[in-house]
C-alpha atoms as a PDB file:
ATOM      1  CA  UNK A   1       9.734  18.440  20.550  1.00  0.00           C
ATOM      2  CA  UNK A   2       6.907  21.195  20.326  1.00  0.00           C
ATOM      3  CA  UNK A   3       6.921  24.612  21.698  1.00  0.00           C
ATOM      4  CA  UNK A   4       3.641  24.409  23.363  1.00  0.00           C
ATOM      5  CA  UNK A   5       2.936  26.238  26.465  1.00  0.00           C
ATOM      6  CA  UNK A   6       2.956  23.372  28.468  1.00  0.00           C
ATOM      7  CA  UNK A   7       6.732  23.335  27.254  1.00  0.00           C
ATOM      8  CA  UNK A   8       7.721  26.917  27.277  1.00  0.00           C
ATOM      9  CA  UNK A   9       6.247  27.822  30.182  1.00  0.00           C
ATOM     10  CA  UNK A  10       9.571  26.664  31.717  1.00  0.00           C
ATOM     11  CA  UNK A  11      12.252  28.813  30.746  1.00  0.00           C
ATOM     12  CA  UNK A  12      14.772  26.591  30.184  1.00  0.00           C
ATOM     13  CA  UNK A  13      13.162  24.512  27.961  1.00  0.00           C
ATOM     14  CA  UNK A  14      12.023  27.746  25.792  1.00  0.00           C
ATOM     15  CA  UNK A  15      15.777  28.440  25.392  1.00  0.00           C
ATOM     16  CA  UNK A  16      16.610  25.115  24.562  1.00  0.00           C
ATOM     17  CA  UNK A  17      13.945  24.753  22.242  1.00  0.00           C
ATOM     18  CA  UNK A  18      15.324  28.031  20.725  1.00  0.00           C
ATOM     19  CA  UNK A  19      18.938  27.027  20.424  1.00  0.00           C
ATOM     20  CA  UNK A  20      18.195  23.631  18.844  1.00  0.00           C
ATOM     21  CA  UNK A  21      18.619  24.753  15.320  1.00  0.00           C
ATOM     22  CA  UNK A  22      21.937  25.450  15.414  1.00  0.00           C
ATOM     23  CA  UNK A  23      22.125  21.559  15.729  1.00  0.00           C
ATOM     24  CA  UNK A  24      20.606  20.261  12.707  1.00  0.00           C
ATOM     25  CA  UNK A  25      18.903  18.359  12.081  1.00  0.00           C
ATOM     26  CA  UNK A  26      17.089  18.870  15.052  1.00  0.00           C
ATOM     27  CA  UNK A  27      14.254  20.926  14.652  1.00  0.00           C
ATOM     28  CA  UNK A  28      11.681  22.189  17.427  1.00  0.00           C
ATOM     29  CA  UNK A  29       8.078  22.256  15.666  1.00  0.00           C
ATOM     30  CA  UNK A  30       5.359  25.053  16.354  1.00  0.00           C
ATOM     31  CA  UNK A  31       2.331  24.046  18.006  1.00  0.00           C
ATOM     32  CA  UNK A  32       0.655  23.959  14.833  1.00  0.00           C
ATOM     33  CA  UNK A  33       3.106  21.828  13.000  1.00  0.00           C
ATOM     34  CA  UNK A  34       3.280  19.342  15.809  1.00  0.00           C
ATOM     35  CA  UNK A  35      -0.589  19.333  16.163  1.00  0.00           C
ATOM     36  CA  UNK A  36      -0.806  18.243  12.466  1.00  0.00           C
ATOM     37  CA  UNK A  37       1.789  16.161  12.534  1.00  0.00           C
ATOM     38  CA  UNK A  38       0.731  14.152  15.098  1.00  0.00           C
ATOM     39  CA  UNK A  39      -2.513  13.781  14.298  1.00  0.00           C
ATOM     40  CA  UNK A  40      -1.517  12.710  10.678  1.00  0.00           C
ATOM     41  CA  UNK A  41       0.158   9.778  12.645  1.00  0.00           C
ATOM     42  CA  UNK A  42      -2.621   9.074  14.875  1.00  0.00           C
ATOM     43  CA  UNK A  43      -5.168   8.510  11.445  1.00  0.00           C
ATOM     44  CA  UNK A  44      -2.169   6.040   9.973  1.00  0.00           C
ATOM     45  CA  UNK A  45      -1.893   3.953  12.928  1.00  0.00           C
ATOM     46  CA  UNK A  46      -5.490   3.618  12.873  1.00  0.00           C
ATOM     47  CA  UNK A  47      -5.591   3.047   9.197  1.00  0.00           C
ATOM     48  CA  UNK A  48      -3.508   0.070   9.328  1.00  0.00           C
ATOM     49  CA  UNK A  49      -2.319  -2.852  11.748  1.00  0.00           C
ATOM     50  CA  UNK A  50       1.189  -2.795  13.374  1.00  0.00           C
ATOM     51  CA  UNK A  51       3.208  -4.824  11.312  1.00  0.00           C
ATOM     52  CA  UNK A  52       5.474  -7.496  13.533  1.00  0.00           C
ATOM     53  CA  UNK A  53       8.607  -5.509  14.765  1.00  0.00           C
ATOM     54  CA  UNK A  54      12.089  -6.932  15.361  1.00  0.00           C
ATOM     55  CA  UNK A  55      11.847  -5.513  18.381  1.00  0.00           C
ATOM     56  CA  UNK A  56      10.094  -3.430  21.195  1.00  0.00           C
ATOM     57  CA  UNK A  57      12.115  -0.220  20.093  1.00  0.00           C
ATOM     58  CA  UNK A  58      10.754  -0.688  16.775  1.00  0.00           C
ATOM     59  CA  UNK A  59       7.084  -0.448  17.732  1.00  0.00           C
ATOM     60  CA  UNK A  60       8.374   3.416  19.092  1.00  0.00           C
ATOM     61  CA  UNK A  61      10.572   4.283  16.284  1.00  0.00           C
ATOM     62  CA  UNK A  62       8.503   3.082  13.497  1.00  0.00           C
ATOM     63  CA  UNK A  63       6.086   6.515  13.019  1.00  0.00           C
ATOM     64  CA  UNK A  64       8.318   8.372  15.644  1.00  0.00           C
ATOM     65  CA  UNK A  65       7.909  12.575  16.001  1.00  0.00           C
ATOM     66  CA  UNK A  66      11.791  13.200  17.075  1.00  0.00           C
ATOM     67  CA  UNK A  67      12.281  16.632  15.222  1.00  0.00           C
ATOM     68  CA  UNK A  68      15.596  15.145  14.148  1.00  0.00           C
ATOM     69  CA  UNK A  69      17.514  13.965  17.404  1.00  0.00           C
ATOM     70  CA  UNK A  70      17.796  10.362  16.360  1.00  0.00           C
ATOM     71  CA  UNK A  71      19.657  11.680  13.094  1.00  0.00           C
ATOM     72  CA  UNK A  72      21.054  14.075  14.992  1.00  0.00           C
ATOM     73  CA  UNK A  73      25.407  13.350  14.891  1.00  0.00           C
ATOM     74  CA  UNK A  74      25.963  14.388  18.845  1.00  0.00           C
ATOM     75  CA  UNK A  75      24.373  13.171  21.911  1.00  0.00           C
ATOM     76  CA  UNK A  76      21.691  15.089  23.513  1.00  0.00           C
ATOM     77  CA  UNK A  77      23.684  14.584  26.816  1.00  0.00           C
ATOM     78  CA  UNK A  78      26.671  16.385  24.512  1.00  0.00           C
ATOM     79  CA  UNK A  79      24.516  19.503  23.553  1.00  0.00           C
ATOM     80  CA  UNK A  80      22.183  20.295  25.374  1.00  0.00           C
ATOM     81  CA  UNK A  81      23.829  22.853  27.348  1.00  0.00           C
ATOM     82  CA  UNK A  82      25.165  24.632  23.845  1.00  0.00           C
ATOM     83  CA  UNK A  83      21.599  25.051  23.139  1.00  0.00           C
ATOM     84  CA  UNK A  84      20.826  26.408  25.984  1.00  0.00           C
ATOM     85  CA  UNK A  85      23.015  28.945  25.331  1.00  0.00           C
ATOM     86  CA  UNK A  86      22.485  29.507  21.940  1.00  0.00           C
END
């Protein structure tokens, strides 16, 4: 997740975004960050084929921009209100 202005202009999501370093590794990137991270994997998926996945999940998770939630031990479901308070 990015804190763009499209995302933080909700309030909620601001202080989630916020509180979502207390739960590493989860990380929420600045615009910046995300904008260069994402376009570095836009230029590799266009630099080279897909190669065949195992599976449908694979084709997401591959190159994915999670800022740490798939690593992350806990469920989202489990702390997302904690970082909303936090």
């Amino acid at each position: 997740p990015a804190r763009t202005v499209s995302v933080c202009h909700n309030k909620t999501m601001e202080a989630a975004l916020n509180g979502m370093a207390y739960f590493r590794p989860c990380e929420a990137a600045d615009p910046a960050t995300a904008q260069a991270g994402l376009f570095a994997l836009l230029a590799a998926d266009l630099a080279a084929p897909l190669p065949a996945a195992a599976s449908p999940f694979h084709i997401f998770s591959r190159r994915a921009w999670h800022g740490g939630c798939w690593r992350c031990p806990w469920e989202q479901s489990s702390v997302g209100a904690a970082m909303y308070c936090l």
